[in-house]
C-alpha atoms as a PDB file:
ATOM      1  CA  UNK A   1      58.867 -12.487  56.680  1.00  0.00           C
ATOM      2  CA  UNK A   2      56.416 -12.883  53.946  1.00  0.00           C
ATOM      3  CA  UNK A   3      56.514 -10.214  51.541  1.00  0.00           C
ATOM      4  CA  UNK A   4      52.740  -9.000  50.952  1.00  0.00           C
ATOM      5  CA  UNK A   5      52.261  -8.205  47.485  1.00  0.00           C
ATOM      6  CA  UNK A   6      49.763  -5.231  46.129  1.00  0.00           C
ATOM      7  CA  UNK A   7      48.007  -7.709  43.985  1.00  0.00           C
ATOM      8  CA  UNK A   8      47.242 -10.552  47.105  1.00  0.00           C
ATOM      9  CA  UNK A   9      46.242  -7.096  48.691  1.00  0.00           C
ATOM     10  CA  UNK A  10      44.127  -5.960  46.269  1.00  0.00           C
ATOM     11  CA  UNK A  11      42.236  -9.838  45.691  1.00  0.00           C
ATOM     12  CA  UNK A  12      41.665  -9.579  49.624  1.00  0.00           C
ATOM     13  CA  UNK A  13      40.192  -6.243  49.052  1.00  0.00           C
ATOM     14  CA  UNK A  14      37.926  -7.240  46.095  1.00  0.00           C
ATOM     15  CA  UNK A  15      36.746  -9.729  48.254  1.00  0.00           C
ATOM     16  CA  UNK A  16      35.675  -8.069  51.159  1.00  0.00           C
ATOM     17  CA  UNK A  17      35.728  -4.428  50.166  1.00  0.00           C
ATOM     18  CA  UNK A  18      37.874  -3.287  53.267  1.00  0.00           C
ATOM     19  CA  UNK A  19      40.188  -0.827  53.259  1.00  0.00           C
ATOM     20  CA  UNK A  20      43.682  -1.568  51.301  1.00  0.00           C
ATOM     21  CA  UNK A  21      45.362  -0.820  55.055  1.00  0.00           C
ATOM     22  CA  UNK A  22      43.066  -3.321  56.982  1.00  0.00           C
ATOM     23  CA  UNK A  23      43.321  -6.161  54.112  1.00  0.00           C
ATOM     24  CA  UNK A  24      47.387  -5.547  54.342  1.00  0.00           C
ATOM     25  CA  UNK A  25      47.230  -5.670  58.048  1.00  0.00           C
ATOM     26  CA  UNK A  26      45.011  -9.256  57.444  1.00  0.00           C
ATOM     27  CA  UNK A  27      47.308 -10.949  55.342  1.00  0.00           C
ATOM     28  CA  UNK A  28      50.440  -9.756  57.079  1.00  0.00           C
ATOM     29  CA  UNK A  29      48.942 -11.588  60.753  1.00  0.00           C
ATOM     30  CA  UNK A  30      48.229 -14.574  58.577  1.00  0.00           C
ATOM     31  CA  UNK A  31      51.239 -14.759  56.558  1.00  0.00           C
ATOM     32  CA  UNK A  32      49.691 -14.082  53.265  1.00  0.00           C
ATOM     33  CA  UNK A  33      47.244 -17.050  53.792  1.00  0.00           C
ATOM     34  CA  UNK A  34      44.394 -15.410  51.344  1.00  0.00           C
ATOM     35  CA  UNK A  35      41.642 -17.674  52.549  1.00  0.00           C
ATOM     36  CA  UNK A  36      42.829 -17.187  56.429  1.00  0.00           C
ATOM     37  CA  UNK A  37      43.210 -13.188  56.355  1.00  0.00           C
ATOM     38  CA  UNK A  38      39.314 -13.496  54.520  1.00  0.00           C
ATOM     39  CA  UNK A  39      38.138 -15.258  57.682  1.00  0.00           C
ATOM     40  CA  UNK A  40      39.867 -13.165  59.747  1.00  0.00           C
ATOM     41  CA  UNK A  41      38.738  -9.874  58.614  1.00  0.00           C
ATOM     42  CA  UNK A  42      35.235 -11.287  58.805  1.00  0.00           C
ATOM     43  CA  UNK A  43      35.554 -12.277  62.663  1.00  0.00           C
ATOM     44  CA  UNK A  44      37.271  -8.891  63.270  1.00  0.00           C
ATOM     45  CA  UNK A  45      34.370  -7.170  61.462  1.00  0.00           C
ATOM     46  CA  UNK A  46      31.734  -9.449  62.916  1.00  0.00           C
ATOM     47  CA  UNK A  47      30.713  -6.490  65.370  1.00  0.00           C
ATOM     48  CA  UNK A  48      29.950  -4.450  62.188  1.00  0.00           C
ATOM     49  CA  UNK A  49      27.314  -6.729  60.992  1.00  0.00           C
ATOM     50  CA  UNK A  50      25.116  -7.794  64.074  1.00  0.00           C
ATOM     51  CA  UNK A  51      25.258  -3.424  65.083  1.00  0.00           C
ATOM     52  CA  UNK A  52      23.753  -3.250  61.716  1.00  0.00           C
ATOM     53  CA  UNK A  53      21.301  -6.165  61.850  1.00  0.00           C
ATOM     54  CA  UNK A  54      18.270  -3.730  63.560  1.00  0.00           C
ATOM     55  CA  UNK A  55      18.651  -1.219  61.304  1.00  0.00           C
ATOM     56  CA  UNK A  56      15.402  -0.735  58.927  1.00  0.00           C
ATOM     57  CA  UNK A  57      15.790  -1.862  55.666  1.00  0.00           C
ATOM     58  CA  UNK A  58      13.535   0.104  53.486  1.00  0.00           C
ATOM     59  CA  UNK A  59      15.478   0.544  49.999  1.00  0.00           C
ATOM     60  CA  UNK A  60      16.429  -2.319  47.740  1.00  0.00           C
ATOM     61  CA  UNK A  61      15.765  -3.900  44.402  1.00  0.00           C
ATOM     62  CA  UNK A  62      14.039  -6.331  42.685  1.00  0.00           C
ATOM     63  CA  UNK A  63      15.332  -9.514  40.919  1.00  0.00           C
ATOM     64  CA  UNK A  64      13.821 -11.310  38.158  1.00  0.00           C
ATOM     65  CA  UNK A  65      14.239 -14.370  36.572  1.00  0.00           C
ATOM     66  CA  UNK A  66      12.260 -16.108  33.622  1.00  0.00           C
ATOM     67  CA  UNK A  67      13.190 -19.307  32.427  1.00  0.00           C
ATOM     68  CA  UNK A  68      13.442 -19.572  28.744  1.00  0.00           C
ATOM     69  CA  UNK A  69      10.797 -21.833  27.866  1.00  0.00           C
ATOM     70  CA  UNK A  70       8.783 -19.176  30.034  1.00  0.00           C
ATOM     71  CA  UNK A  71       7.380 -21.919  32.141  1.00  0.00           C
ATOM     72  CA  UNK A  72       8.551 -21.193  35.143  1.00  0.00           C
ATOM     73  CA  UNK A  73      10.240 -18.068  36.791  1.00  0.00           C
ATOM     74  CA  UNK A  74      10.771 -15.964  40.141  1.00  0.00           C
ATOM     75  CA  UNK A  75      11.152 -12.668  42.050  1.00  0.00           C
ATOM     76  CA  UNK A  76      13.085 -11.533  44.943  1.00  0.00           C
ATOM     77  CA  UNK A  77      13.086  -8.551  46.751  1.00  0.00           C
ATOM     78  CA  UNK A  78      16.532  -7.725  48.485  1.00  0.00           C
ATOM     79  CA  UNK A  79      16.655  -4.414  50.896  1.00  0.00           C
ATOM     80  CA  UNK A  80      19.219  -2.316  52.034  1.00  0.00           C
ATOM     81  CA  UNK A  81      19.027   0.643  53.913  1.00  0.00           C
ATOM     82  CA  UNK A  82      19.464   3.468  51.429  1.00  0.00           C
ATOM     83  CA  UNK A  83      19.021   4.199  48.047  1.00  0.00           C
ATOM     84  CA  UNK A  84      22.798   4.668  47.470  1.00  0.00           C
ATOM     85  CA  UNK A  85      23.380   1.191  48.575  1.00  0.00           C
ATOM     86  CA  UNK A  86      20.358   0.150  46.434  1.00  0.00           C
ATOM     87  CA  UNK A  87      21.972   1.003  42.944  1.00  0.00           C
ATOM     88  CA  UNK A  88      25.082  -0.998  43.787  1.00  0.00           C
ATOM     89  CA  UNK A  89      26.506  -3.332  41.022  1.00  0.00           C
ATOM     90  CA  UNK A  90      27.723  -6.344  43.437  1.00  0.00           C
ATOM     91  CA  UNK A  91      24.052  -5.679  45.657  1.00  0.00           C
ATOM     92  CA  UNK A  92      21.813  -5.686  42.059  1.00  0.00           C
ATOM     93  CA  UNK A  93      23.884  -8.566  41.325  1.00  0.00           C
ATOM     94  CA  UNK A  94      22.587 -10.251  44.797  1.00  0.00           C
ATOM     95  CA  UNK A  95      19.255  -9.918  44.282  1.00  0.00           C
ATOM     96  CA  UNK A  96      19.554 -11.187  40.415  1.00  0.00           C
ATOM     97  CA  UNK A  97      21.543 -14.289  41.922  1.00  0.00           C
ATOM     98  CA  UNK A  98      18.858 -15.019  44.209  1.00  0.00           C
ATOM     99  CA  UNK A  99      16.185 -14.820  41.851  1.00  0.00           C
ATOM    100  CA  UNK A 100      18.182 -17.475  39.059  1.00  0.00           C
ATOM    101  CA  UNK A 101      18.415 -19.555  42.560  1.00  0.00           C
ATOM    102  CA  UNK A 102      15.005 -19.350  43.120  1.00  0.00           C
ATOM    103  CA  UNK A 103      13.589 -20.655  39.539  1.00  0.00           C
ATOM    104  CA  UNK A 104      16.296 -23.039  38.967  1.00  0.00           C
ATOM    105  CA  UNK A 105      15.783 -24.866  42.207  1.00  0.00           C
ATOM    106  CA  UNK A 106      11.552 -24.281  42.824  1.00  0.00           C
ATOM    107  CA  UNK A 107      12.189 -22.680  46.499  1.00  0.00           C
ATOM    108  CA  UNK A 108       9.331 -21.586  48.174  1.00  0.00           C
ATOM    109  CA  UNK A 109      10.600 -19.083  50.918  1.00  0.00           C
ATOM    110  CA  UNK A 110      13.499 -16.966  52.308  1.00  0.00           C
ATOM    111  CA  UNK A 111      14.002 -19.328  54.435  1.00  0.00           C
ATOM    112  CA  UNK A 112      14.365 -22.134  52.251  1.00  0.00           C
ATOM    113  CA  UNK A 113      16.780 -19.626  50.480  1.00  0.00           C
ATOM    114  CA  UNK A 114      18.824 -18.308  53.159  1.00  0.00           C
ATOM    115  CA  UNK A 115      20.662 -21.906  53.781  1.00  0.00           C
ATOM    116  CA  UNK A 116      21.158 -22.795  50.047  1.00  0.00           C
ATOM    117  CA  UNK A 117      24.558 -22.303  47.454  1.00  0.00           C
ATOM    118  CA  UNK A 118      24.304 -19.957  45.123  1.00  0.00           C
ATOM    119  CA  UNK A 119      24.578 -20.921  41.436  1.00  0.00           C
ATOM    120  CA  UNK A 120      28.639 -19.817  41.782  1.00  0.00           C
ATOM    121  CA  UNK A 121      28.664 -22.312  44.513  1.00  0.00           C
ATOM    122  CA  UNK A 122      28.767 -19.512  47.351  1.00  0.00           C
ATOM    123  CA  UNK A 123      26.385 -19.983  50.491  1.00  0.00           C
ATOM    124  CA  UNK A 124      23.580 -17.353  50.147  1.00  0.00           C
ATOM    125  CA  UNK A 125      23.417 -16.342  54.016  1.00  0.00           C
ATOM    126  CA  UNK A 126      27.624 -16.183  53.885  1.00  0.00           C
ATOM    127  CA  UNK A 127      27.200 -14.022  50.976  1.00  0.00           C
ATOM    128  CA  UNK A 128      24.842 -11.912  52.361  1.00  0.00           C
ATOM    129  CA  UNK A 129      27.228 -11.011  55.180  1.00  0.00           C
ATOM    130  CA  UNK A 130      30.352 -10.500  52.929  1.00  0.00           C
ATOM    131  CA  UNK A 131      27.826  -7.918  51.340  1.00  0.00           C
ATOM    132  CA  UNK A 132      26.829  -6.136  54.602  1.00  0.00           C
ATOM    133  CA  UNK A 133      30.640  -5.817  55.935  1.00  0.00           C
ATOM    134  CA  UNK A 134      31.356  -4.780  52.548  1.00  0.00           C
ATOM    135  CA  UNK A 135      29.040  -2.105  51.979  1.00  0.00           C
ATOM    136  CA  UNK A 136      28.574  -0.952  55.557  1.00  0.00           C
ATOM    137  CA  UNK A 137      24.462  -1.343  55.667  1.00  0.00           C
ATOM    138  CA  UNK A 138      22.148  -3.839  56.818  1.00  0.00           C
ATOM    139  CA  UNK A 139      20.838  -6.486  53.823  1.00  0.00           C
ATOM    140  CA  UNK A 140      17.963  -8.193  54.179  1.00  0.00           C
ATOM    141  CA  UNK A 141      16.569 -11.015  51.811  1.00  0.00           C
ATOM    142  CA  UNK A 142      12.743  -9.884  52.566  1.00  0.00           C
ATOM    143  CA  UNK A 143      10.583 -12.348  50.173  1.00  0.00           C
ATOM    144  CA  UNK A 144      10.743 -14.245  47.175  1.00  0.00           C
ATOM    145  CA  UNK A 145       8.033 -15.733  45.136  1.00  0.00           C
ATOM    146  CA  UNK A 146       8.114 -18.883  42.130  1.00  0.00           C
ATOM    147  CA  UNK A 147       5.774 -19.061  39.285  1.00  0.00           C
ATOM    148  CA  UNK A 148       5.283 -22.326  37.478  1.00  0.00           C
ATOM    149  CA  UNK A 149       2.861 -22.749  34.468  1.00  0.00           C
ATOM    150  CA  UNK A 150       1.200 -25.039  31.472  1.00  0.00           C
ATOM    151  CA  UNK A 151       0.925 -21.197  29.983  1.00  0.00           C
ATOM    152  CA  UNK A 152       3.682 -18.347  29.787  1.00  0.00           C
ATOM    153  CA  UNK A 153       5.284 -16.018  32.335  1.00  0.00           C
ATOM    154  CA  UNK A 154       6.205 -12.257  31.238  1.00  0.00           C
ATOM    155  CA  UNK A 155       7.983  -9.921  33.582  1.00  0.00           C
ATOM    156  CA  UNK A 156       8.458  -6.584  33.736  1.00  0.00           C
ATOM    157  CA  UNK A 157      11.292  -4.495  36.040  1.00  0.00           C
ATOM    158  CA  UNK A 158      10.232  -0.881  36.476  1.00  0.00           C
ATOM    159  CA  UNK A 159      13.930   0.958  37.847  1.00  0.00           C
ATOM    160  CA  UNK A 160      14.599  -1.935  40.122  1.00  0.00           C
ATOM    161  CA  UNK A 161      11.808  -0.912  42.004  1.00  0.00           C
ATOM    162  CA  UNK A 162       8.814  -2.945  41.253  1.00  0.00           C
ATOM    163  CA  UNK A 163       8.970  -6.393  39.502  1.00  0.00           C
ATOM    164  CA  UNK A 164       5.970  -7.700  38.053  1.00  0.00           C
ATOM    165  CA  UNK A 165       5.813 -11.751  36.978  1.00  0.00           C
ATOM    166  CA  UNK A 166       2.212 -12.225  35.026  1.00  0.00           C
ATOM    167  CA  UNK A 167       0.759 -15.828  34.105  1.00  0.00           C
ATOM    168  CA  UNK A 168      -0.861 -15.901  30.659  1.00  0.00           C
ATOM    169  CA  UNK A 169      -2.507 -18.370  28.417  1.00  0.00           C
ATOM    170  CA  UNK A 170      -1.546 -17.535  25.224  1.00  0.00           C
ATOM    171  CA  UNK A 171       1.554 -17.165  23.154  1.00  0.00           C
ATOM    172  CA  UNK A 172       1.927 -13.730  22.138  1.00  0.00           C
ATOM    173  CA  UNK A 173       4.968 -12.128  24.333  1.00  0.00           C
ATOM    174  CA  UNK A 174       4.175  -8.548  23.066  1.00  0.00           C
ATOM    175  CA  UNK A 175       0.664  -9.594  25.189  1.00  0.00           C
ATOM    176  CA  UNK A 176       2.693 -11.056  28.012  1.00  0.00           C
ATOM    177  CA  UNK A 177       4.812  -7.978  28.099  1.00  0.00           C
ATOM    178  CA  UNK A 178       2.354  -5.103  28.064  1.00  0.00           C
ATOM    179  CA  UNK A 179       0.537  -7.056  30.901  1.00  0.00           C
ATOM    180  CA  UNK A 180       3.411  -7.047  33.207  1.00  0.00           C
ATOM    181  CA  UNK A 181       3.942  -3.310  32.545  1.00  0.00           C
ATOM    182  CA  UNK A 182       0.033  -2.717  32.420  1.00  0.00           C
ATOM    183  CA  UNK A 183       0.142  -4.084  36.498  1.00  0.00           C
ATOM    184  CA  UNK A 184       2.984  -2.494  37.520  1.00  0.00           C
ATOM    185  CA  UNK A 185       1.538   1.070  36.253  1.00  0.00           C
ATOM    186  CA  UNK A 186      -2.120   0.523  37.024  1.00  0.00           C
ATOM    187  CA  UNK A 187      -1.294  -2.035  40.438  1.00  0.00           C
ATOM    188  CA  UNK A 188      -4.604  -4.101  40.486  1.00  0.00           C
ATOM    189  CA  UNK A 189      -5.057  -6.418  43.566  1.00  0.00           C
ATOM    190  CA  UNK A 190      -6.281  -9.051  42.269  1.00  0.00           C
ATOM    191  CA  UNK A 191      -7.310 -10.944  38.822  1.00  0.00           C
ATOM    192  CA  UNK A 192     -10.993 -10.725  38.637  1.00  0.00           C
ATOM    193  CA  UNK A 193     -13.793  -9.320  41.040  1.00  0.00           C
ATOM    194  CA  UNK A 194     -14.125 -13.038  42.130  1.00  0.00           C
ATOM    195  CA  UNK A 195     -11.099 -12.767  43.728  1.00  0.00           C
ATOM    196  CA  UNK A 196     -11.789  -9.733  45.836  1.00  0.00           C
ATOM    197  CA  UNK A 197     -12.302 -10.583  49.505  1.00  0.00           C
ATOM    198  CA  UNK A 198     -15.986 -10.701  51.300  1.00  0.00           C
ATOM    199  CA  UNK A 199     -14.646  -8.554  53.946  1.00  0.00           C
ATOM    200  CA  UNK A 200     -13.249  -5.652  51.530  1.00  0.00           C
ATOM    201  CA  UNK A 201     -16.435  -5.573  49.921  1.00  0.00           C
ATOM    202  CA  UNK A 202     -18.247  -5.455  52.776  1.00  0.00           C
ATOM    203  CA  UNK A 203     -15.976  -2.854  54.648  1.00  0.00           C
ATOM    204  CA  UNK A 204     -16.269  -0.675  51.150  1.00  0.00           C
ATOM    205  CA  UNK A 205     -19.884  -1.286  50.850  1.00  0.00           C
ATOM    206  CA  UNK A 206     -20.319   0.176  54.960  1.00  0.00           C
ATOM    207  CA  UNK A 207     -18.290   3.163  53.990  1.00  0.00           C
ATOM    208  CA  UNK A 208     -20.326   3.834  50.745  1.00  0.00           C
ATOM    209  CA  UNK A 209     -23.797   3.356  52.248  1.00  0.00           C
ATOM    210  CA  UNK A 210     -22.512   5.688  55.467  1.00  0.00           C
ATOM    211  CA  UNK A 211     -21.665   8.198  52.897  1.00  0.00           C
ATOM    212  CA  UNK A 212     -25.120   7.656  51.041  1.00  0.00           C
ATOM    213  CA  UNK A 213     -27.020   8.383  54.725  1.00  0.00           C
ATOM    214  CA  UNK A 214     -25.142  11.491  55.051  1.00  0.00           C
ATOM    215  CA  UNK A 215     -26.058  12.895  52.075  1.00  0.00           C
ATOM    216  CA  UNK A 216     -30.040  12.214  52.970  1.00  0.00           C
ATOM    217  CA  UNK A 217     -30.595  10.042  50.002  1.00  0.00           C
ATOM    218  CA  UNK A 218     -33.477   7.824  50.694  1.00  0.00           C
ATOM    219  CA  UNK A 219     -33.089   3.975  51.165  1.00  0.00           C
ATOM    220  CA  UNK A 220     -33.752   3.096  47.879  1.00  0.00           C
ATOM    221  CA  UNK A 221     -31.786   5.485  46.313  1.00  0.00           C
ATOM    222  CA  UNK A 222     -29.051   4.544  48.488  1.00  0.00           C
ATOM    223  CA  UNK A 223     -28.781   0.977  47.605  1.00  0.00           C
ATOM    224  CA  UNK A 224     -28.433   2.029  43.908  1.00  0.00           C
ATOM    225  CA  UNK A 225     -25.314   4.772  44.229  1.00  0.00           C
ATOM    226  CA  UNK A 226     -23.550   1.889  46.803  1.00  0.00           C
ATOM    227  CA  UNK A 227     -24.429  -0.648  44.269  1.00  0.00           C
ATOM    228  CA  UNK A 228     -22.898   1.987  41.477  1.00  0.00           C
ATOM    229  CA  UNK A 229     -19.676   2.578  43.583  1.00  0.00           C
ATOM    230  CA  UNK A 230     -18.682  -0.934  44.425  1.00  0.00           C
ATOM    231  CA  UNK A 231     -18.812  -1.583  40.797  1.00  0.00           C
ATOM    232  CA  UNK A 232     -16.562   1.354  39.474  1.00  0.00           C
ATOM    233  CA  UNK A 233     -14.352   0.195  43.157  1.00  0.00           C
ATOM    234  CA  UNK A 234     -13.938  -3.117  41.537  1.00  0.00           C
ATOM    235  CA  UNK A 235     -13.339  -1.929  38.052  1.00  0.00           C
ATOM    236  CA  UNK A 236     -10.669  -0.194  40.041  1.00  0.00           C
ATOM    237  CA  UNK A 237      -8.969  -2.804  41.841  1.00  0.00           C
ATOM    238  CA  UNK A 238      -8.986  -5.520  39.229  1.00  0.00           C
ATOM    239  CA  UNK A 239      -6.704  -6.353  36.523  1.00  0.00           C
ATOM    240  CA  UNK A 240      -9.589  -7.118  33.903  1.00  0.00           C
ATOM    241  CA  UNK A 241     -11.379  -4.247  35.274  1.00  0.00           C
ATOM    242  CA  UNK A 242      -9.012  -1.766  34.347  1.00  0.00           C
ATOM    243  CA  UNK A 243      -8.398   0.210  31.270  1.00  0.00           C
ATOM    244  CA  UNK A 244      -6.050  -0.862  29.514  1.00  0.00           C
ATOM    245  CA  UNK A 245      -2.642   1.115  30.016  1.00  0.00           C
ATOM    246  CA  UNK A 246      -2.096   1.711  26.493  1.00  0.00           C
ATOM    247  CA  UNK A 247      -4.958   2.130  25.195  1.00  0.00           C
ATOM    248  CA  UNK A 248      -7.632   3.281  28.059  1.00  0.00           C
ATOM    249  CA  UNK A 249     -10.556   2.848  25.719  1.00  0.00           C
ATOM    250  CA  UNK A 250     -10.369  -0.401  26.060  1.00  0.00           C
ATOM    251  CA  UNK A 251     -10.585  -2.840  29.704  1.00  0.00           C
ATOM    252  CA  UNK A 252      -7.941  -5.271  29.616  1.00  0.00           C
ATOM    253  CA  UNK A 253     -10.177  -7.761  29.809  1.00  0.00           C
ATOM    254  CA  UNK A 254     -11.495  -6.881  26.813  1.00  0.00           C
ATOM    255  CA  UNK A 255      -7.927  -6.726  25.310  1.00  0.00           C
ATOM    256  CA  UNK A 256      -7.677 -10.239  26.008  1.00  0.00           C
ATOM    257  CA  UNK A 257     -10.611 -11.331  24.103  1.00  0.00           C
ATOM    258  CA  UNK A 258      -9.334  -9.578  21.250  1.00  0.00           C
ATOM    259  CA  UNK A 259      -6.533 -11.949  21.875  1.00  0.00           C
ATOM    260  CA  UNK A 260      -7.924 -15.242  22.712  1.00  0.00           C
ATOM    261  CA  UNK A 261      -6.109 -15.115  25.699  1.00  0.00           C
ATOM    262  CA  UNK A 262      -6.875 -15.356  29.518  1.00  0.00           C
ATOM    263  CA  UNK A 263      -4.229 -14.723  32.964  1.00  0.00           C
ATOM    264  CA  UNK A 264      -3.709 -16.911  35.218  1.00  0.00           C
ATOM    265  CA  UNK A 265      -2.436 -14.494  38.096  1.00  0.00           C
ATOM    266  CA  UNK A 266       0.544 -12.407  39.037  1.00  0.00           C
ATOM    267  CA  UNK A 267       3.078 -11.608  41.644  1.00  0.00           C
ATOM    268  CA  UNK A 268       3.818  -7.612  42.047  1.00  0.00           C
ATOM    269  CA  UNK A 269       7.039  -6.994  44.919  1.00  0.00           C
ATOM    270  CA  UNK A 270       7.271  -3.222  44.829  1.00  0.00           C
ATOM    271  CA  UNK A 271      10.702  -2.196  47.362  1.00  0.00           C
ATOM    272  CA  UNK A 272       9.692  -1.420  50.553  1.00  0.00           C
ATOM    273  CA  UNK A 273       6.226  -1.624  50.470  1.00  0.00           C
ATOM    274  CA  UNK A 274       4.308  -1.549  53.808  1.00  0.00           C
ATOM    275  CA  UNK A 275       7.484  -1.030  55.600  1.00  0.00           C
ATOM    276  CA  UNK A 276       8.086   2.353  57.365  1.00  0.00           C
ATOM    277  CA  UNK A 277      11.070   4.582  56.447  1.00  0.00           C
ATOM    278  CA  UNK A 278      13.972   6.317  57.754  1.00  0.00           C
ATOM    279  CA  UNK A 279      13.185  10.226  57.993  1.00  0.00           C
ATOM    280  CA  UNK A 280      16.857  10.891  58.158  1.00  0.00           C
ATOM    281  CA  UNK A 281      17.657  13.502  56.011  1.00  0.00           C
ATOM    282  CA  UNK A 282      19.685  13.812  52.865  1.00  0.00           C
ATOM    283  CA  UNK A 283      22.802  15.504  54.981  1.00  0.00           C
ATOM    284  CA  UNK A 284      22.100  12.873  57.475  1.00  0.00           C
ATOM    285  CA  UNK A 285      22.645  10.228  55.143  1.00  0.00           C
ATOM    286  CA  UNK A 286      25.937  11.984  53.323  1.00  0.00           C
ATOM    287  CA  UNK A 287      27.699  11.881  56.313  1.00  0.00           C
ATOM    288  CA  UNK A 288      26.711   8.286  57.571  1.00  0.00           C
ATOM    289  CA  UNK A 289      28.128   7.499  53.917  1.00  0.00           C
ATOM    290  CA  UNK A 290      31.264   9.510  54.825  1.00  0.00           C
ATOM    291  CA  UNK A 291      31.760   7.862  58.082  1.00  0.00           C
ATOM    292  CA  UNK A 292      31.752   4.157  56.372  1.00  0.00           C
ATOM    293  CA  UNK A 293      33.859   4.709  53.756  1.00  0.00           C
ATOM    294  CA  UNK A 294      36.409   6.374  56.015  1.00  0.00           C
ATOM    295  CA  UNK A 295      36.192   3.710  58.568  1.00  0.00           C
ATOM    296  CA  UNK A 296      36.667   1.286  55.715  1.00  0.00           C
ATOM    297  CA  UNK A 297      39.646   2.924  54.599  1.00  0.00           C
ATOM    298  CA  UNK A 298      41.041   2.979  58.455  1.00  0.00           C
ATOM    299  CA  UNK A 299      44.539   1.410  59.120  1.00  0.00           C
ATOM    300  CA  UNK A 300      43.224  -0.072  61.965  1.00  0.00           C
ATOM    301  CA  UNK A 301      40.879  -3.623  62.210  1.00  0.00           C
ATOM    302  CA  UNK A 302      37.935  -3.777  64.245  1.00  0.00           C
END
C-alpha cells in the first residue's frame, strides 16, 4: 500500500482547495499519483461546477495592466457571486492574470481569452474551473478591453471595484493619473459632446421641452431653457465638460490646455454594472458560506 504522506496531501489540497479528507481519499484511489488524484477530484466535483454555472454573478474585481512604456494596456472584469469571494487572494490574482494576458498578447474578447494559456502556462478556462470548485461560487470572465496608443495610458483601480484605463497625449503621468481617478469619481460617458449620441440628445431634449410646456412657458422661451439644459446635461456627461475633480473651478478641459495636452478616450469597467443582484440577505449568505466550507471539509467525495 502506498503510504500517503501529509505533505502530497497538503500539495493536492493547495491545488484544489478541497478538504484535507477528500484530497487523502484522492490520492489513496490513485496510489499517490498527484496529477491523477487532481483529475480525479475534478471529475468527482464536476457536479459542483455546472450546479453553480446559473448562478448570478454580480460581485468581482477589476484587473489592470499597463505596459511599461505605457503604450499599450488592458482591463478585465472577473465576477463572482459575493463580495466575500470577491476579496480573495488566488480570485484577485485571476483577474490580474487575465489582464497581463490580455496586454501581452492584444486579445480582443472573452472569448478570445477563455481558450488561451495563461502567462504560468495554465489554460485560462481550466483555471477558471479549479477556481470555482475551489471556492464553491460561480466565476465568470464577463469582459475585457485593450488599449493601444502613439500617446500614454494611465490607470486608476478604485477598491477593486472600478478600473479606469485613460488615453492621453502628453507626457506628464501626474496628468495621466488624476485623469483616470478624475473618471472614475466624476464617470463621464463619453470624451467630448461630439461624441454624445443623436438619439440621447434628442430623447433629453423631448423630456426638457415636455417639462418647459408644463410649466406654461411660451415657445420662445421654451427653446431657450431646453437649449440651457442640454448644455449644463452635456457639461454633465462629458469628460471635458466636467469640473475638474480636484480642483472644481476649473473644467478639465480647461486643465488640459493648461497642459498642452489632449485624451484620446477611456475604458471605465465598474463590477457589476447593469447586472441585477442577489437580495439574499447577509444571514443568508453566512450560512451558504458555512455550508461550502463544511462540505469542503467533508470526508466524503462527490
Amino acid at each position: 500500500m502506498v503510504d500517503i504522506t501529509a505533505s502530497i496531501v497538503k500539495e493536492l489540497r493547495d491545488l484544489t482547495g478541497l478538504g484535507m479528507m477528500k484530497c487523502k481519499k484522492a490520492l489513496t484511489e490513485t496510489g499517490g499519483d498527484l496529477k491523477a488524484a487532481e483529475d480525479l477530484l475534478r471529475i468527482k466535483s464536476g457536479a459542483k461546477t455546472s450546479t453553480v454555472a446559473s448562478r448570478i454573478t454580480a460581485e468581482g474585481t477589476i484587473g489592470i495592466q499597463i505596459a511599461v512604456n505605457r503604450k499599450s494596456g488592458a482591463l478585465v472584469e472577473v465576477n463572482c457571486e459575493t463580495d466575500f469571494v470577491a476579496k480573495n487572494e488566488d480570485f484577485i490574482n485571476f483577474a490580474k492574470n487575465l489582464a497581463q494576458l490580455t496586454e501581452a498578447k492584444n486579445l480582443t474578447d472573452t472569448e478570445e481569452l477563455s481558450k488561451d494559456t495563461l502567462l504560468n502556462g495554465k489554460n485560462v478556462e481550466e483555471f477558471r474551473n479549479t477556481l470555482i470548485m475551489k471556492l464553491g461560487e460561480n466565476i465568470s470572465i464577463r469582459r475585457c478591453a485593450r488599449h493601444a496608443t502613439q500617446g500614454h495610458l494611465a490607470s486608476y483601480l478604485h477598491g477593486g471595484k472600478i478600473g479606469v484605463i485613460v488615453d492621453y497625449i502628453g507626457s506628464d503621468e501626474v496628468l495621466g493619473n488624476d485623469l483616470a481617478m478624475h473618471i472614475a469619481a466624476s464617470k463621464p460617458i463619453c470624451v467630448s459632446k461630439e461624441q454624445v449620441s443623436a438619439d440621447l440628445l434628442a430623447h433629453e431634449r423631448q423630456i426638457y421641452t415636455a417639462q418647459a410646456a408644463e410649466k406654461g412657458k411660451s415657445a420662445n422661451i421654451a427653446a431657450k431653457i431646453v437649449d440651457g439644459r442640454i448644455a449644463k446635461y452635456l457639461a454633465e456627461i462629458t469628460l471635458l465638460g466636467q469640473p475638474f475633480v480636484k480642483n472644481p473651478d476649473q473644467t478639465v478641459e480647461k486643465l488640459l490646455m493648461t497642459k498642452s495636452a489632449m485624451v484620446n478616450g477611456f475604458t471605465m469597467f465598474s463590477v457589476g454594472e447593469g447586472i441585477e443582484k442577489k437580495s439574499d440577505d447577509f444571514t443568508t449568505e453566512v450560512m451558504l458560506q458555512i455550508s461550502q466550507a463544511l462540505e469542503n471539509n467533508s470526508p466524503q467525495l462527490n
